[in-house]
PDB file of N, CA and C in Angstrom:
ATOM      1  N   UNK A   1      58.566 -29.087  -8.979  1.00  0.00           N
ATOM      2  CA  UNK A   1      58.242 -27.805  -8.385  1.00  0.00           C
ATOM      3  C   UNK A   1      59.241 -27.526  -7.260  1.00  0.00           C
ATOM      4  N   UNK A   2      59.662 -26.130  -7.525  1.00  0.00           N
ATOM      5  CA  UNK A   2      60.701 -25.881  -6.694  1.00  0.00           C
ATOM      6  C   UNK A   2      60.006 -25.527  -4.816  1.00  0.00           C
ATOM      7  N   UNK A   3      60.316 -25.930  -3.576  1.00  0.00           N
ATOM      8  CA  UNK A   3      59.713 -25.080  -2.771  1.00  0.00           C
ATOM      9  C   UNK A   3      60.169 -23.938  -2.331  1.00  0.00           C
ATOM     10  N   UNK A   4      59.610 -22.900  -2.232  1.00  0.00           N
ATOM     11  CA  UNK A   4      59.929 -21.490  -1.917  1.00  0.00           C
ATOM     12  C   UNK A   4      60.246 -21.656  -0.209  1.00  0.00           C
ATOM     13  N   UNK A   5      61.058 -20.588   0.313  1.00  0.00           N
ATOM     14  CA  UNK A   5      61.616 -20.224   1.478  1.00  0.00           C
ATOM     15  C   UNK A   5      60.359 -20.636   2.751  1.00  0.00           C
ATOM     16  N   UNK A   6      59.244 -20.051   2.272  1.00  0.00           N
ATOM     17  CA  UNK A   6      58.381 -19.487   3.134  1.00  0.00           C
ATOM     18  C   UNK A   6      57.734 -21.342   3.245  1.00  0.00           C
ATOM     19  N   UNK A   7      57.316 -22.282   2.321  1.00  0.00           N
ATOM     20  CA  UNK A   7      57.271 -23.639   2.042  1.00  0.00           C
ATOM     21  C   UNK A   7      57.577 -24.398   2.763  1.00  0.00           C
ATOM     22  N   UNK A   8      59.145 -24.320   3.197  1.00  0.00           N
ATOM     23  CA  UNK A   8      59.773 -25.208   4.074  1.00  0.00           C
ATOM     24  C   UNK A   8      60.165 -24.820   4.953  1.00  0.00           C
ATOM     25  N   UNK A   9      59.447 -23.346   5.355  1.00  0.00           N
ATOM     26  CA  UNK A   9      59.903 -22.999   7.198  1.00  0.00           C
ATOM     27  C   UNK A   9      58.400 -23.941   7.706  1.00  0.00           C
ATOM     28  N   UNK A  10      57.280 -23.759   6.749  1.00  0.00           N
ATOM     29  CA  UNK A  10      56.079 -24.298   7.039  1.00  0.00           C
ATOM     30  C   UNK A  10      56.312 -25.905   7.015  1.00  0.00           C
ATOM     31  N   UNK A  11      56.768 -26.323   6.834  1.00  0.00           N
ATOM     32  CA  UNK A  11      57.415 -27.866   6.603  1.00  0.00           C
ATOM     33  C   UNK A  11      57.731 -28.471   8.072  1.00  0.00           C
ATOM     34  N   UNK A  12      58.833 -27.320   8.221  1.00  0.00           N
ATOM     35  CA  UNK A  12      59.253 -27.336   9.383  1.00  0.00           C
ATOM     36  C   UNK A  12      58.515 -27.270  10.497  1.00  0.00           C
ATOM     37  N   UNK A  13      57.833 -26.074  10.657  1.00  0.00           N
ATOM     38  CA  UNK A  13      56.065 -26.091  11.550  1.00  0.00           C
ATOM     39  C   UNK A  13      55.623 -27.268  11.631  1.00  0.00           C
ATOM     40  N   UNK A  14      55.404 -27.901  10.810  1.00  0.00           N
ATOM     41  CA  UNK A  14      54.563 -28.821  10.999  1.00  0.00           C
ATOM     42  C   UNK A  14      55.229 -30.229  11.283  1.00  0.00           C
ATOM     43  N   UNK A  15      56.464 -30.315  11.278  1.00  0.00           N
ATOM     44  CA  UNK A  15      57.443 -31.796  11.568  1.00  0.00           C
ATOM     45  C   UNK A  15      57.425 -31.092  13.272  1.00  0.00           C
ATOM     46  N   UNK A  16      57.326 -30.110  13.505  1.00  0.00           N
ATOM     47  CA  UNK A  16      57.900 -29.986  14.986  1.00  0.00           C
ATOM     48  C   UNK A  16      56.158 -30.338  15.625  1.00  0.00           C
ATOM     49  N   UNK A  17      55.248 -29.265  15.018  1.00  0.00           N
ATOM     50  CA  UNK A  17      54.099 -30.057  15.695  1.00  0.00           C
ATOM     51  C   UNK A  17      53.695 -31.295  15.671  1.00  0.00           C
ATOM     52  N   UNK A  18      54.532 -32.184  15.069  1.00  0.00           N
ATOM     53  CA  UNK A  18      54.240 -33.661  15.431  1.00  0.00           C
ATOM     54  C   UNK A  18      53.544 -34.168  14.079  1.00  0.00           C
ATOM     55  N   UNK A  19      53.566 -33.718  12.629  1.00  0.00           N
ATOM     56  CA  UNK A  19      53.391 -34.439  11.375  1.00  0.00           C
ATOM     57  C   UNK A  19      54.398 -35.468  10.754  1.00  0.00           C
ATOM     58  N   UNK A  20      53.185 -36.236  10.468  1.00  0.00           N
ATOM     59  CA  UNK A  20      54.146 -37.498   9.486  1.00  0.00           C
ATOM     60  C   UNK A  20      54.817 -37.076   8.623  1.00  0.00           C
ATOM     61  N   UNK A  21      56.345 -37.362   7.956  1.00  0.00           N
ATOM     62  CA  UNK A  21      56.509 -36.830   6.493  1.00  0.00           C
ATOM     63  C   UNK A  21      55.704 -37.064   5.921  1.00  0.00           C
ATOM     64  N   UNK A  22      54.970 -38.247   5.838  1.00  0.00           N
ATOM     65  CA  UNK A  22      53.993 -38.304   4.775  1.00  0.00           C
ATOM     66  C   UNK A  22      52.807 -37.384   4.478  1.00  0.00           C
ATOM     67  N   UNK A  23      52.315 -37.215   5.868  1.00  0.00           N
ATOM     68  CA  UNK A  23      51.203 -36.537   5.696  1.00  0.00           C
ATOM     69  C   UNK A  23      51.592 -34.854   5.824  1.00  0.00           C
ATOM     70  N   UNK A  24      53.168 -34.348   5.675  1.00  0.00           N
ATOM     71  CA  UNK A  24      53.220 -33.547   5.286  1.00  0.00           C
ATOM     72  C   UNK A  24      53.305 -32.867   3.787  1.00  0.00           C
ATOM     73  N   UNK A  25      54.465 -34.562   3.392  1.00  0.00           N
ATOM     74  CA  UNK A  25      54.579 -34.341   1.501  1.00  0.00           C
ATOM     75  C   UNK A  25      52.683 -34.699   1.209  1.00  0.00           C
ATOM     76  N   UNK A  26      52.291 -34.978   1.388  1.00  0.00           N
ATOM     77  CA  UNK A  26      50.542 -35.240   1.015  1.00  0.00           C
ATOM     78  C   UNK A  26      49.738 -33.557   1.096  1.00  0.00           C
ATOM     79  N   UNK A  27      50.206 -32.842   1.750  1.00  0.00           N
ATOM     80  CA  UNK A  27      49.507 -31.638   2.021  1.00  0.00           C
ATOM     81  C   UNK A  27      50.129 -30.525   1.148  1.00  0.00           C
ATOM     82  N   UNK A  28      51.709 -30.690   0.905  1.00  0.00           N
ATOM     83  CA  UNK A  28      52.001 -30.013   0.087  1.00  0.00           C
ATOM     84  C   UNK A  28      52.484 -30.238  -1.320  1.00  0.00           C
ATOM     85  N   UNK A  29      52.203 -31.458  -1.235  1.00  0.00           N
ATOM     86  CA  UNK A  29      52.200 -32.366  -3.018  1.00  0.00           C
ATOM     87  C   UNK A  29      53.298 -32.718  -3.544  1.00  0.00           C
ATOM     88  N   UNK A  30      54.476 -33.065  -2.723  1.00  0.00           N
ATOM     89  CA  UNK A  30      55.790 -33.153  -2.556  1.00  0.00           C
ATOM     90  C   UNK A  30      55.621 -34.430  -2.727  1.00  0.00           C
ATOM     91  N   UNK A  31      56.855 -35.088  -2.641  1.00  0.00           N
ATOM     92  CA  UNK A  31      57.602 -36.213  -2.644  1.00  0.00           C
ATOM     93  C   UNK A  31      57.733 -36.383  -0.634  1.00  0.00           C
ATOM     94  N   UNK A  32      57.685 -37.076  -0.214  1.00  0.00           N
ATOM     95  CA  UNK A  32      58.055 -37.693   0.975  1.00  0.00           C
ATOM     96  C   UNK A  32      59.435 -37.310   0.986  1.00  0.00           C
ATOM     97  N   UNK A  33      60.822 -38.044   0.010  1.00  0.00           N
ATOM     98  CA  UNK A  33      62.116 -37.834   0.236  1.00  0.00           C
ATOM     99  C   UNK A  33      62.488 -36.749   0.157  1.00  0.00           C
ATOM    100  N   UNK A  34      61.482 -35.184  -0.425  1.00  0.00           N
ATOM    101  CA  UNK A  34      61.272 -33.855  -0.310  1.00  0.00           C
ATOM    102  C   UNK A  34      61.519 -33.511   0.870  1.00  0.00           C
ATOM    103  N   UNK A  35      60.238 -33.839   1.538  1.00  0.00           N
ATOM    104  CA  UNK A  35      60.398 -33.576   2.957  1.00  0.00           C
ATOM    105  C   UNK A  35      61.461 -33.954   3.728  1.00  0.00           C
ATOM    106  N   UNK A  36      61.821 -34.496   3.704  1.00  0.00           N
ATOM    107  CA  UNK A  36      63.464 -35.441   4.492  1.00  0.00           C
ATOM    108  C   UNK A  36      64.587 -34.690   4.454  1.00  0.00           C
ATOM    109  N   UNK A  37      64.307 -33.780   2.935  1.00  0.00           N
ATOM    110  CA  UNK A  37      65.689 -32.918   2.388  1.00  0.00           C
ATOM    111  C   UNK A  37      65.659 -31.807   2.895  1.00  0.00           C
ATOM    112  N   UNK A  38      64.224 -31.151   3.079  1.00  0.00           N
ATOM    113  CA  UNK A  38      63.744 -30.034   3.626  1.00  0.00           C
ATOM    114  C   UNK A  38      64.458 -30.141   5.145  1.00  0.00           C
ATOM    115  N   UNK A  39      64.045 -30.857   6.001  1.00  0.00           N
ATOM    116  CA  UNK A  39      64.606 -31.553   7.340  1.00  0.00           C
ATOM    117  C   UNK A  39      66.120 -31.265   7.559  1.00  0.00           C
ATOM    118  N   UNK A  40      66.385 -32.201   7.045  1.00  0.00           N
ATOM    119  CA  UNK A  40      68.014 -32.697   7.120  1.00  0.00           C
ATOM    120  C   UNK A  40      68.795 -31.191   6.634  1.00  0.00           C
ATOM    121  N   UNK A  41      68.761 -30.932   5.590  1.00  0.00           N
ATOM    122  CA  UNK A  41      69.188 -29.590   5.295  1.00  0.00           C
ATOM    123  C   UNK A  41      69.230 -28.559   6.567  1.00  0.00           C
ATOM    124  N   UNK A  42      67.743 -28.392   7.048  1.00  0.00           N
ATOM    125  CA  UNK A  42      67.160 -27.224   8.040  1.00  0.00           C
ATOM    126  C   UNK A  42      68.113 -27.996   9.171  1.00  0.00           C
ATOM    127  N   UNK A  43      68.542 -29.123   9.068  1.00  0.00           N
ATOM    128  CA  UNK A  43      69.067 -29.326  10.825  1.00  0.00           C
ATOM    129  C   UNK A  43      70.820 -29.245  10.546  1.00  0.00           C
ATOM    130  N   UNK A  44      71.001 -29.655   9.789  1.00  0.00           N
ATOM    131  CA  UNK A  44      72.950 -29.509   8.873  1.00  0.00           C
ATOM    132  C   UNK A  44      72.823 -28.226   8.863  1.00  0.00           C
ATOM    133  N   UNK A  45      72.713 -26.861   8.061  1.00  0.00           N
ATOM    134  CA  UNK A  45      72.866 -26.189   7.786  1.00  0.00           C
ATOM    135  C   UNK A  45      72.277 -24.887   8.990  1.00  0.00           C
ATOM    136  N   UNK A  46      71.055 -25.011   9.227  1.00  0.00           N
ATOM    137  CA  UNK A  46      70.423 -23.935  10.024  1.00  0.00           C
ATOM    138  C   UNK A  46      69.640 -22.824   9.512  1.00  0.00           C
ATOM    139  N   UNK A  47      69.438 -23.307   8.402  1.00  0.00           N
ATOM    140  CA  UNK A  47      68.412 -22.114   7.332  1.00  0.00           C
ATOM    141  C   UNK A  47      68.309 -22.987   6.022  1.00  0.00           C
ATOM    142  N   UNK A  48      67.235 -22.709   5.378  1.00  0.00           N
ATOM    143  CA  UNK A  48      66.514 -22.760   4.281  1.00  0.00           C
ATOM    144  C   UNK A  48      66.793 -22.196   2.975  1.00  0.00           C
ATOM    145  N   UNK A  49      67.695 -21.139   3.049  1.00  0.00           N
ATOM    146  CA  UNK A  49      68.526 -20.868   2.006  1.00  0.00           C
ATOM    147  C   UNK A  49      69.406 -21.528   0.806  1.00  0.00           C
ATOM    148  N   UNK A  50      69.365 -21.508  -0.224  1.00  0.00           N
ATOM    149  CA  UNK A  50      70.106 -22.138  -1.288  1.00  0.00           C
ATOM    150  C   UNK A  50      71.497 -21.646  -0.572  1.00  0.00           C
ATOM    151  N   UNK A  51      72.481 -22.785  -0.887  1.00  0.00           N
ATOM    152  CA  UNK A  51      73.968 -22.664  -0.571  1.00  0.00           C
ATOM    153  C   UNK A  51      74.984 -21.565  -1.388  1.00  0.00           C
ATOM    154  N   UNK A  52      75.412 -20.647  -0.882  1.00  0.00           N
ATOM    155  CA  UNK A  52      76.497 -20.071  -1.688  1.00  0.00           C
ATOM    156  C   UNK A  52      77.098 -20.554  -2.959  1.00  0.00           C
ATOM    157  N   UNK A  53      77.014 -19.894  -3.661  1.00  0.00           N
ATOM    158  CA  UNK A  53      77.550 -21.103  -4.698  1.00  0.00           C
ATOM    159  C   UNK A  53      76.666 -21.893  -5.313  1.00  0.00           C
ATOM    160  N   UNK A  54      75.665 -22.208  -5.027  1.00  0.00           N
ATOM    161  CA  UNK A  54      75.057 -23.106  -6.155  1.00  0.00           C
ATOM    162  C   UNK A  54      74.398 -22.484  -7.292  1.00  0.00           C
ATOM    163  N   UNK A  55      74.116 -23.606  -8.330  1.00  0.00           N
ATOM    164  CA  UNK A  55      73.559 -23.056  -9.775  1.00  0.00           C
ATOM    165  C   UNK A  55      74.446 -23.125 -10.356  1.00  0.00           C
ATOM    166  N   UNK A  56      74.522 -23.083 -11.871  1.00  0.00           N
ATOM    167  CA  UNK A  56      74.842 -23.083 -13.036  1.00  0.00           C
ATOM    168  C   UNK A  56      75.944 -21.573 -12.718  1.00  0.00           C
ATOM    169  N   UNK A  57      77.304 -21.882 -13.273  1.00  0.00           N
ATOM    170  CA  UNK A  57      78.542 -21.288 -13.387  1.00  0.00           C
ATOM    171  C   UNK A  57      77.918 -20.206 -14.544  1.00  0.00           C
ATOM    172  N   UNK A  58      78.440 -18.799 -14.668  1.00  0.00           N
ATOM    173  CA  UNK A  58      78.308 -18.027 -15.062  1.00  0.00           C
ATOM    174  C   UNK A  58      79.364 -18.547 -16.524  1.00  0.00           C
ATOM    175  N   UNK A  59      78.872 -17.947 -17.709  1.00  0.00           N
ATOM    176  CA  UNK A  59      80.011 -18.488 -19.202  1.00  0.00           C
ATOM    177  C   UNK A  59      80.440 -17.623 -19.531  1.00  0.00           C
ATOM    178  N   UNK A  60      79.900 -15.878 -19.033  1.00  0.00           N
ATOM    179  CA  UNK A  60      80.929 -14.952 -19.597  1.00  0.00           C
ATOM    180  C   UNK A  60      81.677 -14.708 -18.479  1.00  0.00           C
ATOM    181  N   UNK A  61      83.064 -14.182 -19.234  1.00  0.00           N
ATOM    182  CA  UNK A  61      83.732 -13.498 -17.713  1.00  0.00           C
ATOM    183  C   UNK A  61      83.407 -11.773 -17.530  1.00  0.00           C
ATOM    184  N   UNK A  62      83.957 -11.492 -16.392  1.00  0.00           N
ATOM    185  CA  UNK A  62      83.565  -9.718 -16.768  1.00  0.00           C
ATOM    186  C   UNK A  62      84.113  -9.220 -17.834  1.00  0.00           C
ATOM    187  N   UNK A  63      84.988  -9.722 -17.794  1.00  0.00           N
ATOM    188  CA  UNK A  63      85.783  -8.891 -19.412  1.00  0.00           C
ATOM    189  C   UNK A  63      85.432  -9.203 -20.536  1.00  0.00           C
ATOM    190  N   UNK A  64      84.184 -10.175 -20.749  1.00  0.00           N
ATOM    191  CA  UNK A  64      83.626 -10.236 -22.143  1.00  0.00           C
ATOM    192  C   UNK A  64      82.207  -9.384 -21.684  1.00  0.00           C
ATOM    193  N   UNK A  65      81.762  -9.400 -20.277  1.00  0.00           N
ATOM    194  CA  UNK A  65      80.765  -8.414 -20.136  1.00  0.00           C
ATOM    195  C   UNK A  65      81.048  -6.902 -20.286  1.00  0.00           C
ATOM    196  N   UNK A  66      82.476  -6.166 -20.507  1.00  0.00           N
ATOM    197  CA  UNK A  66      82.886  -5.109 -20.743  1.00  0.00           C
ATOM    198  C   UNK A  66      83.249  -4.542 -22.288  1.00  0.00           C
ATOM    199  N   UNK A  67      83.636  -6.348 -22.769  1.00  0.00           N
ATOM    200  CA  UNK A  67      83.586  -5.973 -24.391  1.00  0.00           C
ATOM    201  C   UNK A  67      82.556  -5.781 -25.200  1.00  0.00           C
ATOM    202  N   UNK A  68      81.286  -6.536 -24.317  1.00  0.00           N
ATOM    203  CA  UNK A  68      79.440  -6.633 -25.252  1.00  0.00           C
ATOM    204  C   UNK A  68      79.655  -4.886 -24.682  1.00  0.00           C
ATOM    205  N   UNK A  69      80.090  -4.494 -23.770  1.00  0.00           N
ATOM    206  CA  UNK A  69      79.394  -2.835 -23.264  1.00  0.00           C
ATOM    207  C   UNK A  69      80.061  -1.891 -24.445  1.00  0.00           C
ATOM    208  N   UNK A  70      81.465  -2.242 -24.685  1.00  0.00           N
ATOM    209  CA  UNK A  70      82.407  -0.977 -25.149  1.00  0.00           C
ATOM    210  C   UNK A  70      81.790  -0.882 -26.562  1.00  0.00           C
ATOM    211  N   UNK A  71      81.926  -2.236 -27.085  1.00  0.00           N
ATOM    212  CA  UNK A  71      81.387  -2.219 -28.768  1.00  0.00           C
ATOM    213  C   UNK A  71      80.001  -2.417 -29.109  1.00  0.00           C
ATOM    214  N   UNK A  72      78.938  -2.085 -28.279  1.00  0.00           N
ATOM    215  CA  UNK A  72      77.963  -1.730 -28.287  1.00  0.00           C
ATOM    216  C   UNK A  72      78.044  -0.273 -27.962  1.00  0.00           C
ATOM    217  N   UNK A  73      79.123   0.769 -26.847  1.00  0.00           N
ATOM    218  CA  UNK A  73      78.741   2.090 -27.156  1.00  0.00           C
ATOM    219  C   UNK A  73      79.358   2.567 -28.389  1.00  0.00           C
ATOM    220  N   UNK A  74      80.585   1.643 -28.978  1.00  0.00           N
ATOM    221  CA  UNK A  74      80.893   1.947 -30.441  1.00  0.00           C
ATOM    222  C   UNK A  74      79.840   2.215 -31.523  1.00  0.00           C
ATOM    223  N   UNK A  75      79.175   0.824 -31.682  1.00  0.00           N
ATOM    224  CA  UNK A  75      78.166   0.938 -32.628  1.00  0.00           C
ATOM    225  C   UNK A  75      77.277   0.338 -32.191  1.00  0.00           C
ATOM    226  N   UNK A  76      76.306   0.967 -31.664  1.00  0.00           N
ATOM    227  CA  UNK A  76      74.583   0.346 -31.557  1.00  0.00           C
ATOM    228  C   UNK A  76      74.493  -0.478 -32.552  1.00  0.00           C
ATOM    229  N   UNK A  77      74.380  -0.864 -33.832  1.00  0.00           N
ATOM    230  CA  UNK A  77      73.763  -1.878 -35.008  1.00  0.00           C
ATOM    231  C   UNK A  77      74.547  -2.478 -35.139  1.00  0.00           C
ATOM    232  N   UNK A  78      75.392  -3.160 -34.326  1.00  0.00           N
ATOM    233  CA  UNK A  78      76.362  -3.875 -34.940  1.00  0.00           C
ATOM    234  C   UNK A  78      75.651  -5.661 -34.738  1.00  0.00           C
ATOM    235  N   UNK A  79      76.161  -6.537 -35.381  1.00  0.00           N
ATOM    236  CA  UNK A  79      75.544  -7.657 -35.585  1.00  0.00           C
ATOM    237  C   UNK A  79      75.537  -8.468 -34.336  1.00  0.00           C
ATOM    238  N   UNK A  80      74.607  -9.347 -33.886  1.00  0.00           N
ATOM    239  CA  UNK A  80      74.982 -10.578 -32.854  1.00  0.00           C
ATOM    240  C   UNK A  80      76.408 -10.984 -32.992  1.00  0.00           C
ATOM    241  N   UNK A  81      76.114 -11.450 -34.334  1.00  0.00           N
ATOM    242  CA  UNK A  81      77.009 -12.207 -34.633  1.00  0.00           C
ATOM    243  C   UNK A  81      78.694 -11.868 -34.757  1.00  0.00           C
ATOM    244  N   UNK A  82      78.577 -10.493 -35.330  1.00  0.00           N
ATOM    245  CA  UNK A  82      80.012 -10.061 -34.571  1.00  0.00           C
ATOM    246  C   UNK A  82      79.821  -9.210 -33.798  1.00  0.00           C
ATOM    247  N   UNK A  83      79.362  -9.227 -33.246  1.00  0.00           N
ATOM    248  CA  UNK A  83      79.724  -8.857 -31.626  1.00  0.00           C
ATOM    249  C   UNK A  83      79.934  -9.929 -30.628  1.00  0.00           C
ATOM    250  N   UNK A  84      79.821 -11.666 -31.066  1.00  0.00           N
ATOM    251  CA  UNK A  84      79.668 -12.516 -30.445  1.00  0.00           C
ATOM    252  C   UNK A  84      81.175 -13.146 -30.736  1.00  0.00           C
ATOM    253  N   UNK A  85      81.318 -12.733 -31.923  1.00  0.00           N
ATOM    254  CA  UNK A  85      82.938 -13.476 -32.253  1.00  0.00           C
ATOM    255  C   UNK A  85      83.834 -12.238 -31.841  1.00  0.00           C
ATOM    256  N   UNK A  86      83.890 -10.824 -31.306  1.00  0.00           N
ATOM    257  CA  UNK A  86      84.717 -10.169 -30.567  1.00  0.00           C
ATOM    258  C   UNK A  86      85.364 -10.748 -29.122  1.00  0.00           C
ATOM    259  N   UNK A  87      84.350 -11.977 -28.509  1.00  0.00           N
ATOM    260  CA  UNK A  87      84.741 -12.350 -27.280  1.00  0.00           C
ATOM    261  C   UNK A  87      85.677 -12.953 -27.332  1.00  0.00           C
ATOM    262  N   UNK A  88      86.640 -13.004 -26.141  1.00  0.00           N
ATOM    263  CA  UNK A  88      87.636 -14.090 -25.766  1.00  0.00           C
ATOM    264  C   UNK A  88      87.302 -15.625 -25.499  1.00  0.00           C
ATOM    265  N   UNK A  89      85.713 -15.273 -24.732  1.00  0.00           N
ATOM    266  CA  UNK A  89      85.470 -16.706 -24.417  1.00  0.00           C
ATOM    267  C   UNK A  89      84.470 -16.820 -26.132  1.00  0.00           C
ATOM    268  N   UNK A  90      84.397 -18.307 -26.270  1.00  0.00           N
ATOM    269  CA  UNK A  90      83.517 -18.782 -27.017  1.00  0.00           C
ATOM    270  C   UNK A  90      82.106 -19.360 -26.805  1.00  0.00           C
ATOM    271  N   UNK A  91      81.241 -18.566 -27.038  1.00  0.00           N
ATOM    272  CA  UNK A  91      79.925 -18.523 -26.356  1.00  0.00           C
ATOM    273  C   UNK A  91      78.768 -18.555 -27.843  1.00  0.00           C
ATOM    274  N   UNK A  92      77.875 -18.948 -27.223  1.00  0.00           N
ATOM    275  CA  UNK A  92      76.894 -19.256 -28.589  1.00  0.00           C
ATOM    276  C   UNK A  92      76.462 -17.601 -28.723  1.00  0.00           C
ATOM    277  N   UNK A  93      75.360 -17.214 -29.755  1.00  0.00           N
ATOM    278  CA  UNK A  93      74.663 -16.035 -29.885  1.00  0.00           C
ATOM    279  C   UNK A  93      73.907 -15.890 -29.229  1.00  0.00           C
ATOM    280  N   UNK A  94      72.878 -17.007 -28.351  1.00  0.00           N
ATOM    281  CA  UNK A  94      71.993 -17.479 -27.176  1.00  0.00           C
ATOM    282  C   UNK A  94      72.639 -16.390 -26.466  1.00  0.00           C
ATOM    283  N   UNK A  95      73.479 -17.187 -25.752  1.00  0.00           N
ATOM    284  CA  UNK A  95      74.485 -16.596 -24.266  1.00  0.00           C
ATOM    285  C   UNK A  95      74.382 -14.941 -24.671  1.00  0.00           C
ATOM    286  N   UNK A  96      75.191 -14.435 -25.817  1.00  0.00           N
ATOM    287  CA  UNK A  96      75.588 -13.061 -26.125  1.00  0.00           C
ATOM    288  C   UNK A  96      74.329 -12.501 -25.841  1.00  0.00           C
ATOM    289  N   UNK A  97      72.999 -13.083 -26.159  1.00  0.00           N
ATOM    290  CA  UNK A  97      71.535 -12.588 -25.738  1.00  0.00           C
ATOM    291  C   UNK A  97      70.941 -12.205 -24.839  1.00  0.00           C
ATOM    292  N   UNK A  98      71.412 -13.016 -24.260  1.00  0.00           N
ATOM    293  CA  UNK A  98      70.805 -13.180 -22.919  1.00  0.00           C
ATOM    294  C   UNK A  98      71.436 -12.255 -21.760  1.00  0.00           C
ATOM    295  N   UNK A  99      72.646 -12.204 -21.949  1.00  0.00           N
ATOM    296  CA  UNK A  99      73.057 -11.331 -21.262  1.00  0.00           C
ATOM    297  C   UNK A  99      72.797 -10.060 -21.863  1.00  0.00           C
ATOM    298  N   UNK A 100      72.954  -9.512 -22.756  1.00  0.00           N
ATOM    299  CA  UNK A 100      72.508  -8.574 -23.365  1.00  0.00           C
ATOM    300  C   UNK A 100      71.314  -7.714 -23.024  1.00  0.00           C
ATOM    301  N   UNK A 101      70.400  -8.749 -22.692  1.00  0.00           N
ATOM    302  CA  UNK A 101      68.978  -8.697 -21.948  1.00  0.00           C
ATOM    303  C   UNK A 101      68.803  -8.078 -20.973  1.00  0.00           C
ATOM    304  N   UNK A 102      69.653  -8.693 -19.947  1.00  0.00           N
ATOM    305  CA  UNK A 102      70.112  -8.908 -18.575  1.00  0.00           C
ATOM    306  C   UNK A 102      70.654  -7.165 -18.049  1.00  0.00           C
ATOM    307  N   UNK A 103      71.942  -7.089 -19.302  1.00  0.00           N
ATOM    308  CA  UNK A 103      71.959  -5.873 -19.107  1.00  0.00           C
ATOM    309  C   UNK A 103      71.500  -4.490 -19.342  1.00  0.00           C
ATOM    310  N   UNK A 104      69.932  -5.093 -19.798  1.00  0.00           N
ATOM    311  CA  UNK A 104      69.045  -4.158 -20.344  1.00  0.00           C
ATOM    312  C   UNK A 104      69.153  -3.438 -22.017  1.00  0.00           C
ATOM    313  N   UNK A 105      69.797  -4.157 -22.815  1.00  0.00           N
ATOM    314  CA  UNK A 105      69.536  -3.544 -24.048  1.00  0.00           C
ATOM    315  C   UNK A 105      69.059  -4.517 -24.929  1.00  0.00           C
TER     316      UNK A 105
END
């Protein structure tokens, strides 16, 4: 379970009022070394925020997000499947989907 923003400012609350990690990961059903990361992070960094940059690298580039746009206003019915082998990059029919999704059609 991921903790949300609001999670580990409360984390934080409660390490400053004087809680055990333990009996903080115990209250919020965490891992102990959870709490530590929550901490250490909040005192390195200065916020609770995911880092710039993190997550999973994007697989299309814009210019295969401009080719799913152009040959889709070409032909609405045209197949996954070629519309998936028009790209430069090589991407499954998944990916071509999903973004597809993403960009609302």
């Amino acid at each position: 379970m991921a903790l949300t923003v609001e999670q580990k400012i409360e984390i934080m609350a409660y390490k400053n009022a004087g809680w055990s990690a333990a009996k903080i990961a115990k209250h919020f059903k965490v891992a102990r070394g959870t709490v530590y990361n929550v901490i250490k992070n909040h005192e390195q960094r200065g916020t609770h925020e995911r880092k710039k940059g993190s997550g999973p690298r994007k697989k299309l580039t814009e210019r295969d997000v401009r080719t799913l746009v152009r040959e889709l206003h070409k032909d609405p019915h045209i197949l996954l499947s070629d519309l998936t082998q028009k790209l430069v990059t090589k991407v499954s029919e998944q990916t071509v989907r999903r973004e597809l999704h993403r960009l609302g059609y």
